[in-house]
Protein backbone atom coordinates (compact mmCIF):
# COMPACT_ATOMS: atom_id res chain seq x y z
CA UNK A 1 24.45 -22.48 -34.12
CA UNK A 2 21.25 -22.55 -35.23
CA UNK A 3 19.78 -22.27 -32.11
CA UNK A 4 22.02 -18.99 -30.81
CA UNK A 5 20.18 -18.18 -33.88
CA UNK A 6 16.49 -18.40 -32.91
CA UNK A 7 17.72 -16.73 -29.53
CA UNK A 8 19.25 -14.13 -30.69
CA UNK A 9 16.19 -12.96 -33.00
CA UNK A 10 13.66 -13.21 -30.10
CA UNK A 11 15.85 -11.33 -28.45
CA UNK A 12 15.77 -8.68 -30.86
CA UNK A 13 12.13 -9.32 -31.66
CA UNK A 14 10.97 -9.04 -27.72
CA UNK A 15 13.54 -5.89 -27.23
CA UNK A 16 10.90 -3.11 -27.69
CA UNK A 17 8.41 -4.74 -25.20
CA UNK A 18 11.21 -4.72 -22.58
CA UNK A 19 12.40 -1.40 -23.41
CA UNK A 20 8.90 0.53 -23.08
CA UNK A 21 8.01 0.64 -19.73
CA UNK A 22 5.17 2.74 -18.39
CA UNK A 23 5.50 5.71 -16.35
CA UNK A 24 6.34 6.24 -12.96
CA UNK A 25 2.60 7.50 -10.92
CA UNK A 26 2.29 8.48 -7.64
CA UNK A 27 -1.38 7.70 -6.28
CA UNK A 28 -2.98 9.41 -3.74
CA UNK A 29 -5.79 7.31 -1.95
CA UNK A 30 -7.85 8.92 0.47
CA UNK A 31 -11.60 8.76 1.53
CA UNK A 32 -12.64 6.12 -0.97
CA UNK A 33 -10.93 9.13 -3.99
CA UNK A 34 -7.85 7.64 -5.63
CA UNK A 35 -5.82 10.44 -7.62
CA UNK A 36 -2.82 9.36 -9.81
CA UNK A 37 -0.33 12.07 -10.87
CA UNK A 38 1.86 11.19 -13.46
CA UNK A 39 5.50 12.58 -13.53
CA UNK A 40 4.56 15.02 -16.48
CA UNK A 41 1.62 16.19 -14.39
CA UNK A 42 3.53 16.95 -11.23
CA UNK A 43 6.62 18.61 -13.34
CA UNK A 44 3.86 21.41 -14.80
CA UNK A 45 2.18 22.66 -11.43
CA UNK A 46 3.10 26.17 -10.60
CA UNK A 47 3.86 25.19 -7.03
CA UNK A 48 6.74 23.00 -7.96
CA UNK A 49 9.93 24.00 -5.94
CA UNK A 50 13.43 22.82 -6.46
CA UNK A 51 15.25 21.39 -3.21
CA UNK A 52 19.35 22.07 -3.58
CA UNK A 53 21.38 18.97 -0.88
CA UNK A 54 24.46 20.28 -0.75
CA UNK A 55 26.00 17.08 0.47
CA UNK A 56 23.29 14.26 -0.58
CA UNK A 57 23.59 11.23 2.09
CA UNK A 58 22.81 8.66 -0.73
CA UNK A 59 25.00 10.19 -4.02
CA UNK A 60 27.84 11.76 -1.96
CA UNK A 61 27.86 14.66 -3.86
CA UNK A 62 25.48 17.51 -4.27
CA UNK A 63 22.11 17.47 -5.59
CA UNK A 64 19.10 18.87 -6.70
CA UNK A 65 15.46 17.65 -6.74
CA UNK A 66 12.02 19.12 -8.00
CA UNK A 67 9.61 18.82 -5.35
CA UNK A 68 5.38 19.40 -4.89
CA UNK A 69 4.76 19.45 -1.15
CA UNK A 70 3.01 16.98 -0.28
CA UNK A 71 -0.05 18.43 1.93
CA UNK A 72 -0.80 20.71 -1.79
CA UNK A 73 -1.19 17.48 -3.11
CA UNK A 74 -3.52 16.15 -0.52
CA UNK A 75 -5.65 19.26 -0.54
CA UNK A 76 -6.32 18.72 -4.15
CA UNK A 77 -7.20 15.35 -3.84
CA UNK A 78 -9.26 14.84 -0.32
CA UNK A 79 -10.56 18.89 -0.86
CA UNK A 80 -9.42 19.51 2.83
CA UNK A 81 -10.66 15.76 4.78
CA UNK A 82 -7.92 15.07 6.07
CA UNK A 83 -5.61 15.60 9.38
CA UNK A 84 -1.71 16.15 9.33
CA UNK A 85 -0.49 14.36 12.31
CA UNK A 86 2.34 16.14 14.22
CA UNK A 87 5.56 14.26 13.53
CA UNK A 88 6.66 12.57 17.12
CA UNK A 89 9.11 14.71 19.11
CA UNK A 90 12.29 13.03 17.95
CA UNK A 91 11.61 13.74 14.80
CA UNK A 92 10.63 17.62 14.79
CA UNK A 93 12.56 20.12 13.17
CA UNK A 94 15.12 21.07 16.05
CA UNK A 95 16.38 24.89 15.47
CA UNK A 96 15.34 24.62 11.49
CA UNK A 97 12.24 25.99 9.92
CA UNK A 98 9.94 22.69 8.96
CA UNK A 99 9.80 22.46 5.31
């Protein structure tokens, strides 16, 4: 008993460690400049946009999502060195608008 004890009050003692868990951060890496973006950061830029899946392949039910596209985000951070390569033809946007 004793020793359910001791457990049990590490337990409780460890409990705010496990429960404070750092932010999610999405880092951009190119040309040598890394960016991070935390989710805060991403949530307050006037280009965010929110994306409506009417029939989400993964939940099975409708969704919606708040989005930053992705090439705003790689302006900012590579100020315009970079090249978007053309998605291969099987993958192209067949009758739709690309995003």
């Amino acid at each position: 008993m004793p020793l359910v004890r001791i457990v049990l009050a590490l337990l409780l003692l460890l409990a705010p460690l496990a429960a404070r868990a750092d932010s999610p951060v999405l880092s951009l890496a190119m040309g040598g400049t890394v960016r991070r973006l935390g989710a805060a950061e991403l949530l307050a830029r006037p280009d965010l946009a929110t994306v409506a899946i009417p029939a989400d392949a993964s939940y099975g039910r409708a969704m919606t999502y708040r989005a930053v596209k992705l090439r705003a985000l790689l302006d900012a951070t590579a100020a315009g060195r970079y090249e978007m390569p053309r998605p291969p033809a099987d993958m192209r946007c067949h009758g739709r608008r690309p995003i």
